[in-house]
C-alpha atoms as a PDB file:
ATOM      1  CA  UNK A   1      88.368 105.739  93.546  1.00  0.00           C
ATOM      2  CA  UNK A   2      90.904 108.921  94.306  1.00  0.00           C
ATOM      3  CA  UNK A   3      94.911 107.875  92.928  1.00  0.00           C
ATOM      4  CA  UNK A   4      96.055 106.676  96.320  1.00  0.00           C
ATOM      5  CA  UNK A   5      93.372 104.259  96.430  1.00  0.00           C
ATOM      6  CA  UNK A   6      94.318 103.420  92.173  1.00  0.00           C
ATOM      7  CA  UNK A   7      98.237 103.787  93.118  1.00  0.00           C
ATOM      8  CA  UNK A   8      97.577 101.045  95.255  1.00  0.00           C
ATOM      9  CA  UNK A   9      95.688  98.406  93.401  1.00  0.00           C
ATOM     10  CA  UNK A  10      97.999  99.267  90.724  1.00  0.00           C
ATOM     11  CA  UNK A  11     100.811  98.067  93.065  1.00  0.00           C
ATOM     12  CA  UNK A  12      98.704  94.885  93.879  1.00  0.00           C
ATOM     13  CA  UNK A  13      99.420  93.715  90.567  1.00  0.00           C
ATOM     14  CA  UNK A  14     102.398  95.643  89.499  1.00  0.00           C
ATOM     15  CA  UNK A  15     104.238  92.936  87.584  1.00  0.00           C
ATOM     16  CA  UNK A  16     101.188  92.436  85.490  1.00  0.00           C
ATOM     17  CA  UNK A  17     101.393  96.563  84.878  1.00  0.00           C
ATOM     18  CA  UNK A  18     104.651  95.977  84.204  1.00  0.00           C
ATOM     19  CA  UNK A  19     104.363  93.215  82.049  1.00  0.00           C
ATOM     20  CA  UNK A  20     101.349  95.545  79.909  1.00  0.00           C
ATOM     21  CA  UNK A  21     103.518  98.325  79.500  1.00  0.00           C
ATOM     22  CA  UNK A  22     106.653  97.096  78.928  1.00  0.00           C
ATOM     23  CA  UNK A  23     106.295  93.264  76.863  1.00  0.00           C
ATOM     24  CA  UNK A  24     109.572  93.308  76.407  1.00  0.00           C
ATOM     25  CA  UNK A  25     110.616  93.695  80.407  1.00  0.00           C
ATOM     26  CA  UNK A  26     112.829  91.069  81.942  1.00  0.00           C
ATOM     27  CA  UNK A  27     111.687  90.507  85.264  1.00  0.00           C
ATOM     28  CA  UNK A  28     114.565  88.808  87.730  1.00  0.00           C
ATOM     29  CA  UNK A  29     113.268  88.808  91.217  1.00  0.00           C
ATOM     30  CA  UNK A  30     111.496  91.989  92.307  1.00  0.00           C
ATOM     31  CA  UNK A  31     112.995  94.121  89.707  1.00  0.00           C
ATOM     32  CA  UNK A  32     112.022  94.424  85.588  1.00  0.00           C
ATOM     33  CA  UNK A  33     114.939  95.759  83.621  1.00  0.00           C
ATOM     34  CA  UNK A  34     114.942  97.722  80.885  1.00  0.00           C
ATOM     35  CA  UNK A  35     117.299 100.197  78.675  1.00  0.00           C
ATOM     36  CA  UNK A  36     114.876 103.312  79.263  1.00  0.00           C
ATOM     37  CA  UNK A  37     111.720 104.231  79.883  1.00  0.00           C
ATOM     38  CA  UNK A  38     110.535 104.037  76.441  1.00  0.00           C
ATOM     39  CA  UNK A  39     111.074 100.351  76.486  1.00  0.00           C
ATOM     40  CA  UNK A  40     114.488  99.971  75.055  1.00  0.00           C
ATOM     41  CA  UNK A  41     116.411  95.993  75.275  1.00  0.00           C
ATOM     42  CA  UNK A  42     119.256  97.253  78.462  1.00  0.00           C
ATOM     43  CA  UNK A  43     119.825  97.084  81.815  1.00  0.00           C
ATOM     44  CA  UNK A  44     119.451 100.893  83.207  1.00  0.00           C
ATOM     45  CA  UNK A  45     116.034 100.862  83.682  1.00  0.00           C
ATOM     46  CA  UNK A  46     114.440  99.545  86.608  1.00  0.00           C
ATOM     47  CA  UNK A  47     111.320  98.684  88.432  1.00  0.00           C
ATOM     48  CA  UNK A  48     110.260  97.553  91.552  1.00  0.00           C
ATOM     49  CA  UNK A  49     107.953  94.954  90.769  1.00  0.00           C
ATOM     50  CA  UNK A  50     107.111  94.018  94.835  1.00  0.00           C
ATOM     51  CA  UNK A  51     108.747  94.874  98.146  1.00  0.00           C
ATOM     52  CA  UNK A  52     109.049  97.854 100.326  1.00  0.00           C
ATOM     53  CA  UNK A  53     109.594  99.593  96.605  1.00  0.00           C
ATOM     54  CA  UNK A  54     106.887  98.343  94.796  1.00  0.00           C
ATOM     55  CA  UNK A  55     106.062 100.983  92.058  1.00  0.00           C
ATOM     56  CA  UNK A  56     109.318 102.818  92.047  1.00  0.00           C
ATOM     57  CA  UNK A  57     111.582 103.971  88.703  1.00  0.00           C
ATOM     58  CA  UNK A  58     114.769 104.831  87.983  1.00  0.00           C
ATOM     59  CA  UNK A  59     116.950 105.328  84.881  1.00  0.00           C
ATOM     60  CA  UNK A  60     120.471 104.810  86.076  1.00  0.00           C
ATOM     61  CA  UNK A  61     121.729 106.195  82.814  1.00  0.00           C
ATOM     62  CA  UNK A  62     118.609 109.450  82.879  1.00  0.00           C
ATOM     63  CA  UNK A  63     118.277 109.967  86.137  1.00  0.00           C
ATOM     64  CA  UNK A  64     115.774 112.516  85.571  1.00  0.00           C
ATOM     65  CA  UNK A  65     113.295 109.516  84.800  1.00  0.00           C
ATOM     66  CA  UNK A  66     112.806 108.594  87.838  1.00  0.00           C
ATOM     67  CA  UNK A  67     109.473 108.168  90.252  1.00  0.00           C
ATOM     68  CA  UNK A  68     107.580 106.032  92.796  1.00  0.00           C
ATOM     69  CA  UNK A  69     104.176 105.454  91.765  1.00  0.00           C
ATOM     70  CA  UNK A  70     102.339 103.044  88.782  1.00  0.00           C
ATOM     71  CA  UNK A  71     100.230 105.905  87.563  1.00  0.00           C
ATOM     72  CA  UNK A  72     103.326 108.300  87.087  1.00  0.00           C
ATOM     73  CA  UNK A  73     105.523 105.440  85.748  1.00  0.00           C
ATOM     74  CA  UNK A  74     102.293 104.866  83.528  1.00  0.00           C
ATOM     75  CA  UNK A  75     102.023 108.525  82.451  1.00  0.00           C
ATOM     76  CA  UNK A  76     105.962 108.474  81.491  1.00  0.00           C
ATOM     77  CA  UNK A  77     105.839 105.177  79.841  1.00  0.00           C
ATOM     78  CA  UNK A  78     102.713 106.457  77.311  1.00  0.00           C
ATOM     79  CA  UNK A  79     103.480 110.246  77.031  1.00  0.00           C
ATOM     80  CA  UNK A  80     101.249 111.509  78.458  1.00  0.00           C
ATOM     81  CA  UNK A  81     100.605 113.820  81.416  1.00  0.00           C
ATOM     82  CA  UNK A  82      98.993 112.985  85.212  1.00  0.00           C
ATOM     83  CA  UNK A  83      95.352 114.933  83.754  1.00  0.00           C
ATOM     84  CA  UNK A  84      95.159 112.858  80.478  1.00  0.00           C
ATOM     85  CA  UNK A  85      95.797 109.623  82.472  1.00  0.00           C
ATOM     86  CA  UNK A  86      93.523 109.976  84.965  1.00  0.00           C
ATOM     87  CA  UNK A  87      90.852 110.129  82.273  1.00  0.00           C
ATOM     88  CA  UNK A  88      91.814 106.717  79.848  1.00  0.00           C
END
C-alpha cells in the first residue's frame, strides 16, 4: 500500500482517527474541535472529519499547523516526522 492508497483508507474512517488521536475531540457535524494540535480543551483547532475536506487541519490561532492529509495530521499530532510514520 503506497500513502495515497493509506491517505485514503485513513479518510474512510477519519472520525475514528480522529477519535484515536485526539480522545478528548468534540466532534459537531463534520468538524472535531480542538485548542491545538497537541490536543488542548478549545475551539481553534479543527478537522474535517467527512466532506469534500475530509482529512484537512487548521489552527486558527497557529496557522502554521495546518495540512490536508490523516498521515501528516498523524505525524503532527505524535511528533514525529513523515519517515518515522510510515514505519509504526
Amino acid at each position: 500500500m503506497d500513502t495515497a492508497e493509506l491517505n485514503n483508507a485513513l479518510k474512510q474512517r477519519m472520525e475514528d482517527v480522529v477519535s484515536y488521536l485526539y480522545p478528548s475531540a468534540k466532534i459537531k457535524g463534520n468538524i472535531a474541535h480542538l485548542g491545538s494540535i497537541s490536543g488542548d480543551p478549545g475551539d481553534s483547532f479543527n478537522i474535517f472529519v467527512s466532506g469534500p475536506r475530509v482529512g484537512c487541519f487548521i489552527d486558527r490561532a497557529n496557522p502554521d499547523d495546518k495540512g490536508g492529509t490523516p498521515l501528516f495530521l498523524w505525524s503532527k499530532a505524535r511528533s514525529i516526522t513523515f519517515a518515522e510514520d510510515r514505519k509504526s
